[in-house]
Protein backbone atom coordinates (compact mmCIF):
# COMPACT_ATOMS: atom_id res chain seq x y z
CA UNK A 1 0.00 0.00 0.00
CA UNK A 2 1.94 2.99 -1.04
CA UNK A 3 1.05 6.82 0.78
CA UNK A 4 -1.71 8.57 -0.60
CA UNK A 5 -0.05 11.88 0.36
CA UNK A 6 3.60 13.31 -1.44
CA UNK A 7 5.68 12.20 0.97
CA UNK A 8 7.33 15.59 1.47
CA UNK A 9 4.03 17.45 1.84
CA UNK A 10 3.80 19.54 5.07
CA UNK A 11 0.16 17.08 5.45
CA UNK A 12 2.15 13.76 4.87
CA UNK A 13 4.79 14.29 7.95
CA UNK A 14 2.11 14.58 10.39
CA UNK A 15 -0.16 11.56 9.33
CA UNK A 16 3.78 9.63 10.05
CA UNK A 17 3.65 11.80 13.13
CA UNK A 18 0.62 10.02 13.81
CA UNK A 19 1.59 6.57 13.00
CA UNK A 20 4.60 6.88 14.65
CA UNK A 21 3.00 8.80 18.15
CA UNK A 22 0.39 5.99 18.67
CA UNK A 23 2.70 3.11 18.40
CA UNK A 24 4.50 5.34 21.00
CA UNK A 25 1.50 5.36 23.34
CA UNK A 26 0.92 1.79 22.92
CA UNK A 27 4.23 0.84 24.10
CA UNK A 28 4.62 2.93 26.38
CA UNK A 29 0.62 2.03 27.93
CA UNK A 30 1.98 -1.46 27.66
CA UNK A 31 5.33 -1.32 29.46
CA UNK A 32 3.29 0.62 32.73
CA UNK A 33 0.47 -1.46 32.69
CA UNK A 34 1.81 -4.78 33.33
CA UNK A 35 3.47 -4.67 36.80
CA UNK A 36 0.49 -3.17 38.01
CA UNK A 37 -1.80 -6.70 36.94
CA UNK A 38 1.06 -8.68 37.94
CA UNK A 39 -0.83 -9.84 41.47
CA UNK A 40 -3.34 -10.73 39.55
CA UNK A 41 -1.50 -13.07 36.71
CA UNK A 42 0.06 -14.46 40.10
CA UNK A 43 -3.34 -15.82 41.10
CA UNK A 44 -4.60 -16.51 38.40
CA UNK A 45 -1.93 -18.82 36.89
CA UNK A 46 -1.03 -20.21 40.55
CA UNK A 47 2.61 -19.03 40.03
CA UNK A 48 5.06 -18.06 42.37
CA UNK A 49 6.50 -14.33 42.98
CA UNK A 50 9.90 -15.31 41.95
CA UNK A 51 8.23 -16.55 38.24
CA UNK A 52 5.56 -14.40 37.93
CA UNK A 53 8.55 -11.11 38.08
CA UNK A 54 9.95 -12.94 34.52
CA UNK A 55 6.82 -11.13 32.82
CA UNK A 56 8.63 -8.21 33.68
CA UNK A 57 12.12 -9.10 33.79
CA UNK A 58 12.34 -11.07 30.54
CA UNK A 59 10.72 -7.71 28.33
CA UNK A 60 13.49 -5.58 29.68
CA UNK A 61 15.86 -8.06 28.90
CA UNK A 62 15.44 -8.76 25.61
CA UNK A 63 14.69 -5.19 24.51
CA UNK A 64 17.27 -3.97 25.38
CA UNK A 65 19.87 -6.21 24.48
CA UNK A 66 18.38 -6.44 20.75
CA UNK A 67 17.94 -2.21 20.30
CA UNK A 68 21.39 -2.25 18.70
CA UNK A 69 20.79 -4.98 16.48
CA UNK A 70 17.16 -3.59 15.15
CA UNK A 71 18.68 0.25 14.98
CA UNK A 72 22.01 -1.45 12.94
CA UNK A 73 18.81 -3.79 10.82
CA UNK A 74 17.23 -0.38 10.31
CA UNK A 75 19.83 1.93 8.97
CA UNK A 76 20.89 -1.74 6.52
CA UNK A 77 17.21 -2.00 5.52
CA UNK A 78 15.35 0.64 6.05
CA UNK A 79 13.87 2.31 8.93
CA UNK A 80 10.48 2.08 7.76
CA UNK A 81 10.37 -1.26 6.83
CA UNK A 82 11.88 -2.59 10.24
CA UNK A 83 9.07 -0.60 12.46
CA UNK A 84 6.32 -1.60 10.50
CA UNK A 85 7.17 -5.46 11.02
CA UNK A 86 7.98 -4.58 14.58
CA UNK A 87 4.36 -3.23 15.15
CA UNK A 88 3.03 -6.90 13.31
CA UNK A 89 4.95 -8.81 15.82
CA UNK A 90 4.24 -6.32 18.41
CA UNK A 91 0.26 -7.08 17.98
CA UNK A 92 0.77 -10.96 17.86
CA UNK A 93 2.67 -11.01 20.89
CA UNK A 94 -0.01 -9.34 22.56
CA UNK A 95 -2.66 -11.19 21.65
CA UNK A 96 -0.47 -14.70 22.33
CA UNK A 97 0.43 -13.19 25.97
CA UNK A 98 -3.76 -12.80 26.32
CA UNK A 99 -4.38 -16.46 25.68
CA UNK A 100 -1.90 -17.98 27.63
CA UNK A 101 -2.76 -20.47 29.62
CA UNK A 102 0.41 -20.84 31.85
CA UNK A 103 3.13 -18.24 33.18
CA UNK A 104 5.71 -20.03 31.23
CA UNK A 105 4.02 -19.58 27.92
CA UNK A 106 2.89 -15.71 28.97
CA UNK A 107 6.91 -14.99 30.16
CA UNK A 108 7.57 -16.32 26.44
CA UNK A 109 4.85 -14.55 24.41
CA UNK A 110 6.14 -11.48 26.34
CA UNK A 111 9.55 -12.52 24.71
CA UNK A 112 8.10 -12.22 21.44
CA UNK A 113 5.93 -8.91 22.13
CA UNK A 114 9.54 -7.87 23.12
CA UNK A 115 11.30 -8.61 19.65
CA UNK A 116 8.16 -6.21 18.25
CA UNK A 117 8.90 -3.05 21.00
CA UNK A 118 12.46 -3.46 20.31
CA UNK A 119 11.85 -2.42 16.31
CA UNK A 120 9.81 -0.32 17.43
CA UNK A 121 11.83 1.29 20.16
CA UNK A 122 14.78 1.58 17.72
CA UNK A 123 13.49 3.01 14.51
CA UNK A 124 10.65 5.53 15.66
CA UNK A 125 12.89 8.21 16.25
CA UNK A 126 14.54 7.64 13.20
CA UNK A 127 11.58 8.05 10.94
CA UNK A 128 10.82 11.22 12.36
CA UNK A 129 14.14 12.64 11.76
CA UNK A 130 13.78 11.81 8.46
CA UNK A 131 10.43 12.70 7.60
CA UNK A 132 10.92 16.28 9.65
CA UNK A 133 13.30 18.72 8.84
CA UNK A 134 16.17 19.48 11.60
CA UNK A 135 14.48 22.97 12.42
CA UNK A 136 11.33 21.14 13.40
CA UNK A 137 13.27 17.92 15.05
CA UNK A 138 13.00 18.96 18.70
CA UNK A 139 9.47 19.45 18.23
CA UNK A 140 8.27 16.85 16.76
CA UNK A 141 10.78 14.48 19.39
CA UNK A 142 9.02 16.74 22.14
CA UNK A 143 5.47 15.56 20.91
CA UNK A 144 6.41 12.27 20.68
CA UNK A 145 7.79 12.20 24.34
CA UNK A 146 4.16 13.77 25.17
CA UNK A 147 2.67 10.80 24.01
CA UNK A 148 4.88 8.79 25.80
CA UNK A 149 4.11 10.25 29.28
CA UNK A 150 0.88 10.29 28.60
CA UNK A 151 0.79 6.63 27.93
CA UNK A 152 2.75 6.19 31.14
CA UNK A 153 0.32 8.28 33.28
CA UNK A 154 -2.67 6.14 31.37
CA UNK A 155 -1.12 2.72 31.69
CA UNK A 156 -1.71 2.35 35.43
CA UNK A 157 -5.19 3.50 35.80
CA UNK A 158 -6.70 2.47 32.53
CA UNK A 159 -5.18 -1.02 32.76
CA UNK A 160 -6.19 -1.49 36.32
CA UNK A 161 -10.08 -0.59 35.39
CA UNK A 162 -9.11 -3.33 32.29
CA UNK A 163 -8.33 -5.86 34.26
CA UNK A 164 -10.64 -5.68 37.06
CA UNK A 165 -13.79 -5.82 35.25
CA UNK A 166 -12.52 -8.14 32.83
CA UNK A 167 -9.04 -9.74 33.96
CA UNK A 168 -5.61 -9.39 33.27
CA UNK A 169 -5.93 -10.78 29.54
CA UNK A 170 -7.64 -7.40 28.28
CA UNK A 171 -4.70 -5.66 29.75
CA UNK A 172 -2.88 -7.27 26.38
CA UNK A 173 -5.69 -7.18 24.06
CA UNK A 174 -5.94 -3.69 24.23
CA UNK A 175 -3.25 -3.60 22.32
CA UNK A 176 -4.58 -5.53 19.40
CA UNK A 177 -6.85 -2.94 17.47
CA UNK A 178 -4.95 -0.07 19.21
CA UNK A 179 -2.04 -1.62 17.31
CA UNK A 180 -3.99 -2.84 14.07
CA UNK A 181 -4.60 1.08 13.90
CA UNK A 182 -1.87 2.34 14.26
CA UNK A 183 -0.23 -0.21 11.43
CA UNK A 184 -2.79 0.84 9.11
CA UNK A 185 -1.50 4.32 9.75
CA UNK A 186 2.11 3.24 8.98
CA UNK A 187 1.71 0.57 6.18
CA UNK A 188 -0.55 3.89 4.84
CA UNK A 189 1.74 6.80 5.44
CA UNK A 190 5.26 5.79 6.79
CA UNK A 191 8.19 5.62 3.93
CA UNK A 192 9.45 2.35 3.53
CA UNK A 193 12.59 3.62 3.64
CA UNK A 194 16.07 2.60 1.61
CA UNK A 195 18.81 1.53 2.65
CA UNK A 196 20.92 4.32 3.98
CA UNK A 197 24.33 1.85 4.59
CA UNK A 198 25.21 0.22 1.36
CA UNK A 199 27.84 -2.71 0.63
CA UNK A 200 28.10 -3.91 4.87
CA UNK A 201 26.98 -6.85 6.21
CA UNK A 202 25.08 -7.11 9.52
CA UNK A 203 27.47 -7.86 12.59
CA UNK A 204 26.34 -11.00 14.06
CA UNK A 205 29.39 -11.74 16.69
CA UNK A 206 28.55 -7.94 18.03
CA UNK A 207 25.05 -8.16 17.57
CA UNK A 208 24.87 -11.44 20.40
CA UNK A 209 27.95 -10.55 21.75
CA UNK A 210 25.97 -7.16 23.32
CA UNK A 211 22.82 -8.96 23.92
CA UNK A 212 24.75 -10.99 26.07
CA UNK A 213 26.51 -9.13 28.05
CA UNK A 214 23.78 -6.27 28.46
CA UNK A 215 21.40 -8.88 29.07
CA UNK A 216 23.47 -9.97 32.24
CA UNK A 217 24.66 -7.05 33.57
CA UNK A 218 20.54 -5.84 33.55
CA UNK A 219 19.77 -9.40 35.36
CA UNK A 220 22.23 -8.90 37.61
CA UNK A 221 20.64 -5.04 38.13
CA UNK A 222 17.08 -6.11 38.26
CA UNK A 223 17.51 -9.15 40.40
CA UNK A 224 20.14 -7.31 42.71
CA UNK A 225 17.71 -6.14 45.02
CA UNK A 226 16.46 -9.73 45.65
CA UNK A 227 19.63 -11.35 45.94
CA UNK A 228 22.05 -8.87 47.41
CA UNK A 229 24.16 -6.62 45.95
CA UNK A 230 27.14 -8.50 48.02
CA UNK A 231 26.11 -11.86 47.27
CA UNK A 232 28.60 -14.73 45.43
CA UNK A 233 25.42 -14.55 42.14
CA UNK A 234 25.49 -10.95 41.67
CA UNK A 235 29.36 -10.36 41.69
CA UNK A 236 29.98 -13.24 39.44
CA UNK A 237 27.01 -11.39 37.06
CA UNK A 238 28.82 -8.13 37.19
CA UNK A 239 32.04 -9.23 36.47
CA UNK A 240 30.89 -11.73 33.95
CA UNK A 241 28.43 -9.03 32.08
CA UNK A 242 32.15 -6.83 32.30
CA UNK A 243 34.00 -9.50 30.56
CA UNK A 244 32.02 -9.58 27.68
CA UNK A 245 30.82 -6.32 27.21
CA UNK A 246 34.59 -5.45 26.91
CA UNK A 247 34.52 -8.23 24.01
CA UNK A 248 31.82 -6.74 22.76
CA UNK A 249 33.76 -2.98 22.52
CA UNK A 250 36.88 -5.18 21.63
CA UNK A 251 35.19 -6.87 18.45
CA UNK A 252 33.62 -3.33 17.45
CA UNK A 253 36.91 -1.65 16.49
CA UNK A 254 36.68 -4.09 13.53
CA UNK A 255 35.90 -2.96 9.91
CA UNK A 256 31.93 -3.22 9.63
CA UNK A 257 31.07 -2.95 13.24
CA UNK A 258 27.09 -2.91 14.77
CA UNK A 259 28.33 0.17 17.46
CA UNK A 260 30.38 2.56 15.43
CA UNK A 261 32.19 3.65 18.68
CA UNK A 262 33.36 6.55 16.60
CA UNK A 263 30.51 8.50 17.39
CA UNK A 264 31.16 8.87 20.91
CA UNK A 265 34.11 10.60 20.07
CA UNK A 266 31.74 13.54 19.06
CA UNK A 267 31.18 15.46 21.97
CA UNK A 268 27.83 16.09 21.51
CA UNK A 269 27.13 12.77 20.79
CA UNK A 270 28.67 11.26 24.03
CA UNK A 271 27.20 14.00 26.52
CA UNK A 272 23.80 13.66 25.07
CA UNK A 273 24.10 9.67 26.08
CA UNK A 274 25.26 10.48 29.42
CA UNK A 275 23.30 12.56 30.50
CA UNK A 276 20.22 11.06 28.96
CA UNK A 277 21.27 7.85 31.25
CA UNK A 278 21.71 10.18 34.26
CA UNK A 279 18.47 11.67 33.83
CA UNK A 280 16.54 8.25 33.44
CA UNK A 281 18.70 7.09 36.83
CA UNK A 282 17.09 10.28 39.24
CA UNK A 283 13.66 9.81 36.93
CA UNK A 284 13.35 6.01 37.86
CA UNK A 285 14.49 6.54 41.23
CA UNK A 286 11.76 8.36 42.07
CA UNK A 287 9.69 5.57 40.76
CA UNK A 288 11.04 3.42 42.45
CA UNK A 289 11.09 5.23 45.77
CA UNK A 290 7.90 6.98 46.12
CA UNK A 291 5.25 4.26 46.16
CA UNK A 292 7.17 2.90 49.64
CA UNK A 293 7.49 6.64 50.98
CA UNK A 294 3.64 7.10 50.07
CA UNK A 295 2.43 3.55 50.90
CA UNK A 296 4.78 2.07 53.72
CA UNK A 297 5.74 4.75 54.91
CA UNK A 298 2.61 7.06 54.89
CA UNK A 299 -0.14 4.41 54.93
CA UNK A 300 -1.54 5.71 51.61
CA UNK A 301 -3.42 2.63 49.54
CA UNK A 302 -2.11 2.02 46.08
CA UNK A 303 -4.77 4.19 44.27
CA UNK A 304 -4.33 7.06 46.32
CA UNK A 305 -0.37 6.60 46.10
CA UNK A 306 -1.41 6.01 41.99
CA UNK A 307 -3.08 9.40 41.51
CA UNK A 308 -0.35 11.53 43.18
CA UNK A 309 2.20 10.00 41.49
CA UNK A 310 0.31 11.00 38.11
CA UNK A 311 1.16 14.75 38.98
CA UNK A 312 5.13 13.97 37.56
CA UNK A 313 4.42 12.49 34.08
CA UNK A 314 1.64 14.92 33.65
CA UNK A 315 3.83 18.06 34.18
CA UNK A 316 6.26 16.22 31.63
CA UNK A 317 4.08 15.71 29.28
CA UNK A 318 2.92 19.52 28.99
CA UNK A 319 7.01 19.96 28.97
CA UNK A 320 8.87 17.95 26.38
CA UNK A 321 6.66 19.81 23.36
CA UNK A 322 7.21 23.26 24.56
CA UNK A 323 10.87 22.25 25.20
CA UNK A 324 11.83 20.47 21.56
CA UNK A 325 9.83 23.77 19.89
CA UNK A 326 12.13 25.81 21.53
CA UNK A 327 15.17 24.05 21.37
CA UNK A 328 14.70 24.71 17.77
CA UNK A 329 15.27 27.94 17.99
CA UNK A 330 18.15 28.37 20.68
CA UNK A 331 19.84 24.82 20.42
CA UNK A 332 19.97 22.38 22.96
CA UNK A 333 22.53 23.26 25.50
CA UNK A 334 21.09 25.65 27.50
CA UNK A 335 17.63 23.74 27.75
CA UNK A 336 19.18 20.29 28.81
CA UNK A 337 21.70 22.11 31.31
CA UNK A 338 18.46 23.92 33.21
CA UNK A 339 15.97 20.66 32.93
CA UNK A 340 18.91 19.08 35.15
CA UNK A 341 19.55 21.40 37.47
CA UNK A 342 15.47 21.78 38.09
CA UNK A 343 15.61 17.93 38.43
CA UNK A 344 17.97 18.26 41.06
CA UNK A 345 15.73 20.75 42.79
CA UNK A 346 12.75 18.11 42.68
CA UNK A 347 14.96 15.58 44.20
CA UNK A 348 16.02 17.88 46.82
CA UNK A 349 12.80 18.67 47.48
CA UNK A 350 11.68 15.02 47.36
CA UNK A 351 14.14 14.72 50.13
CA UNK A 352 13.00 16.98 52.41
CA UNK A 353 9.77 14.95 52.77
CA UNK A 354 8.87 13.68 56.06
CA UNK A 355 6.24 12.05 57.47
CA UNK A 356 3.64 14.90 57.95
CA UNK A 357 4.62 16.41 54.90
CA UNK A 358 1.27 17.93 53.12
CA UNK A 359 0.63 15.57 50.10
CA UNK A 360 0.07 19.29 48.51
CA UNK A 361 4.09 19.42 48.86
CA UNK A 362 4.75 15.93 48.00
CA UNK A 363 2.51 17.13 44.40
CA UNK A 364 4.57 19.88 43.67
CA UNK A 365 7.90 18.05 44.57
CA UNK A 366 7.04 15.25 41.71
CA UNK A 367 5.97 18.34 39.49
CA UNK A 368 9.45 20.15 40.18
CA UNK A 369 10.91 16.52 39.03
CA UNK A 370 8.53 16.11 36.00
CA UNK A 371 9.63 19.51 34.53
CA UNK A 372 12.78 19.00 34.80
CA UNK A 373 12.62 16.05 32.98
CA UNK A 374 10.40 17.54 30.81
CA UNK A 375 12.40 20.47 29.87
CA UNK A 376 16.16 18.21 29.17
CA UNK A 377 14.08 15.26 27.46
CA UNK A 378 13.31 16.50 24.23
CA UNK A 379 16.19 18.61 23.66
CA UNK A 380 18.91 16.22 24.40
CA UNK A 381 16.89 13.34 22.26
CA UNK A 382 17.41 16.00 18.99
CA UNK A 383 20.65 17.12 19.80
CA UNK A 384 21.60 13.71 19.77
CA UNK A 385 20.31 12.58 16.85
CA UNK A 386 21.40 15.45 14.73
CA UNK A 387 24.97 14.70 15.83
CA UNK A 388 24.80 11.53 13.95
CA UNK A 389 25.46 11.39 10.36
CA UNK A 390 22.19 9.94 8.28
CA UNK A 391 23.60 6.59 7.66
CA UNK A 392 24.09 6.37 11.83
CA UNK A 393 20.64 7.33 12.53
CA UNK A 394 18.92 4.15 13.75
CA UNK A 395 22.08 3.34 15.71
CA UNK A 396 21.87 6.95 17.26
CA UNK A 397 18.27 5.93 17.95
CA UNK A 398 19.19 2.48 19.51
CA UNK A 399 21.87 4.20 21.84
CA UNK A 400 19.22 6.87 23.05
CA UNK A 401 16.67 3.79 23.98
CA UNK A 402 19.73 1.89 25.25
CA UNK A 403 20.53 4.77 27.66
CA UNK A 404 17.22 4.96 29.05
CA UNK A 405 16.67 1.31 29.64
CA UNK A 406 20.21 0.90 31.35
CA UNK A 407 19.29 4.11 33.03
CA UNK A 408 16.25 2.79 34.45
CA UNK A 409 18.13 -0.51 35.38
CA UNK A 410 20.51 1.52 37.25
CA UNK A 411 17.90 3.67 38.67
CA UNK A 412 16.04 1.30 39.98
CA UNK A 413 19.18 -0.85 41.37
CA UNK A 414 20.86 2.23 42.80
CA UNK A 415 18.02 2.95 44.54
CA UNK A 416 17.03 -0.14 45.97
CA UNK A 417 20.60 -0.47 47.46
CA UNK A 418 21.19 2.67 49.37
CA UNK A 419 17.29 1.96 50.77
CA UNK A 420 17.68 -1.46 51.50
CA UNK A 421 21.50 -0.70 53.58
CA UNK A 422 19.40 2.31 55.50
CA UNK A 423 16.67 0.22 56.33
CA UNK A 424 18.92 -2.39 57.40
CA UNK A 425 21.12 -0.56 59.43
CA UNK A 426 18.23 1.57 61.06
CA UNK A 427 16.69 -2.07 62.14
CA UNK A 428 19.77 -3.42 63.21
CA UNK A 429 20.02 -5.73 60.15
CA UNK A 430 16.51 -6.61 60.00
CA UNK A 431 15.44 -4.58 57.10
CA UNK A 432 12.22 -6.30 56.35
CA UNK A 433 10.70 -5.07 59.81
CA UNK A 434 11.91 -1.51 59.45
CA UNK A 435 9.60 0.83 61.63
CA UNK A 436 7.92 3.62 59.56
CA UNK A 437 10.69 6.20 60.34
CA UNK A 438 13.69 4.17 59.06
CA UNK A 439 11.08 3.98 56.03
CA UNK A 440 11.89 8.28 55.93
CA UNK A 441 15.37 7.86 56.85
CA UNK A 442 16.07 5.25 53.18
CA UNK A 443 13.96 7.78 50.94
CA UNK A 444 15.84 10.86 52.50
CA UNK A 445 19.44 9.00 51.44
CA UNK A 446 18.24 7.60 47.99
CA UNK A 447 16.92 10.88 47.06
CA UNK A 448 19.70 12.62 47.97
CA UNK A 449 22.45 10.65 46.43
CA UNK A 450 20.11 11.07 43.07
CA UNK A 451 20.24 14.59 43.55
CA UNK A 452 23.51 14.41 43.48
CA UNK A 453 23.67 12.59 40.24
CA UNK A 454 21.66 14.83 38.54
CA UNK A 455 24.18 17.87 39.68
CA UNK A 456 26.43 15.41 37.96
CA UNK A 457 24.13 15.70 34.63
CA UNK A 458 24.07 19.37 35.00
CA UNK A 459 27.89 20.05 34.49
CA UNK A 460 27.67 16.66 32.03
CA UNK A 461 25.07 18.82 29.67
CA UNK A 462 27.25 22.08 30.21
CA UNK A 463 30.37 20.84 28.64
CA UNK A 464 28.71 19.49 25.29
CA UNK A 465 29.40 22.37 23.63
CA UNK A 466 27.73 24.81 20.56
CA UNK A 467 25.14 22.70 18.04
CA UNK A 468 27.24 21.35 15.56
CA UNK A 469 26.44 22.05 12.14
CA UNK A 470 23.30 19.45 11.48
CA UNK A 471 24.34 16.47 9.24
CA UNK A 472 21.16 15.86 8.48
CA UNK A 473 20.33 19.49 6.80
């Protein structure tokens, strides 16, 4: 089916816009949704806790260690073409996960609803750079970010309503015709797309070489927590995922590589990673943290705790737009350097929450946070992809996802560490039974130490530099 619009028309980009923004939504809806059911896939498939968290656990995995791989796939055969078959195995996988009739099949339908959001995840951003023109990039990244948060701030509430009057199985059929649309839109209006790397061959040994070793480092983050961050199992994981990640950066000095390392040495390029992965560590701290400051630690019950914690993405999602418009005008520096430093400010604030705080102060603390994140999202997201040269554009988009998974990995693990010790060390090594004001204590610390690394990502964002002349025009 080929577009019924020029594809250059000013009407065209926005119906790919379109495409593009609800598959957006839809993963993003997805990837929120599902820890909130997962009590109820637990009873429902008689699994235990420790099973029942690879619905989770083996989605992360598995996207993240193939967004290389699908960005490299995308920039060898077309961006286009790679997200459009990553929405068709998207929708399968969704409706296969709805039907299952045991946690082992849903944990490996989720594996292959994870091949689909990785081709997604990896070429989306992509498209849009190409279908835009770079004084119109930030914006249209900011809009797409809107749609992201709001599918983030949906996810929760819509797919608990889902899957109490009807189970956790419409949680994942919701996807089907949301995703059947938005293919239509794309089969409709998205450019195939060419080849924009002729005469290479795909990198296999690098392509499962940093599956691998991402793949284990991130099980060793997720599962961390759980195990013990000082335990025999998650040392041997670290160093192991170290070993071969360094084969990984080893084999990619070779002629032909997946990871054309040469891009970090762009300066724009590399501080636009880190402090993209900085940013997602303080964001998923604090999504980590709050629901035990709100719910353990101020008796709140999980809706209540739900709808407050709605006031962040919200705030972000009025953001990023406003952000990526402007950042077309004065570049991205500036923008990315202040949405850190106000994240820092959130966290701070975040940390000065005690137990009578008014949950009018714990609202505008998570709104500090969400426009900070809003503000550096959608700027750093163009600034990086405009340092990449067209034929490095769904790698540059497979490195920004990369970031923010790892980010959230780290996040999340960083977290949980410096909450667990307090707790620990407050109950006299009894963690589990920590009284309510220990509880205070571990959020103060966490939020703190994230603070910290977002003053990090402020002086990170400061040093990239003036925009580089645009390689993409």
């Amino acid at each position: 089916m080929k577009p019924t619009l020029p594809e250059h028309s000013p009407i065209h980009k926005w119906w790919v816009f379109l495409a593009v923004g609800v598959g957006a939504f839809m993963a993003a809806f997805s990837g929120s949704v599902v820890n909130a059911t997962l009590p109820l896939i637990q009873r429902d498939l008689a699994a235990s806790i420790a099973t029942v968290e690879w619905v989770v656990t083996i989605y992360l995995l598995l996207v993240s260690g193939l967004l290389l791989s699908f960005g490299r796939v995308g920039d060898l055969r077309g961006h286009g073409r790679v997200y459009m078959a990553g929405f068709g195995v998207f929708v399968i996988g969704s409706a296969l996960c709805a039907f299952a009739a045991t946690v082992g099949q849903l944990i490996a339908f989720r594996g292959v609803q994870a091949l689909g959001g990785a081709m997604l995840f990896a070429t989306s951003p992509a498209i849009l750079t190409g279908v835009f023109p770079a004084a119109e990039r930030g914006r249209v990244l900011g809009l797409q970010a809107m749609l992201t948060y709001l599918g983030l701030t949906a996810g929760p509430s819509v797919g608990g309503w889902l899957a109490r009057q009807y189970g956790w199985q419409a949680v994942f059929l919701f996807n089907v015709p949301v995703g059947l649309i938005a293919l239509g839109l794309s089969l409709r209006f998205v450019p195939r797309g060419v080849p924009v790397v002729h005469g290479d061959r795909f990198d296999w040994a690098g392509a499962v070489t940093f599956m691998a070793g991402l793949s284990v480092l991130l099980l060793a983050l997720n599962r961390g927590h759980d195990w013990g961050w000082l335990t025999l199992r998650t040392l041997a994981l670290l160093a192991l995922a170290g070993a071969i990640l360094a084969l990984f950066i080893r084999l990619e000095r070779r002629p032909g590589p997946m990871l054309d390392l040469s891009l970090f040495q762009r300066r724009l390029f590399s501080t636009a990673t880190a402090s993209a992965m900085l940013n997602y560590i303080c964001l998923y701290s604090i999504m980590f943290l709050l629901p035990f400051y709100l719910i353990q630690g101020r008796g709140m019950d999980t809706a209540q705790a739900g709808l407050l914690l709605t006031a962040q993405p919200i705030v972000m999602a009025i953001a990023a737009p406003l952000s990526g418009a402007l950042s077309d005008r004065i570049g991205s520096r500036l923008l990315s350097t202040v949405g850190m430093a106000i994240l820092a400010l959130g966290l701070l604030l975040l940390a000065m929450l005690g137990p009578a705080s008014p949950l009018s102060q714990v609202a505008v603390a998570l709104a500090v946070a969400g426009l900070g994140t809003g503000i550096f999202i959608s700027p750093n997201t163009s600034a990086l992809m405009g340092a990449a040269p067209r034929d490095r554009q769904g790698i540059a988009a497979a490195v920004m996802a990369t970031a923010r998974n790892l980010g959230m990995a780290l996040g999340v693990g960083l977290a949980g560490a410096i909450f667990t010790s307090v707790l620990a060390s407050a109950a006299g090594g009894t963690g589990a039974s920590a009284a309510n004001p220990a509880i205070f204590a571990a959020t103060r610390a966490s939020f703190l130490v994230a603070a910290l690394l977002a003053l990090v990502g402020v002086g990170v964002s400061a040093t990239r530099g003036a925009q580089v002349p645009d390689p993409l025009g």
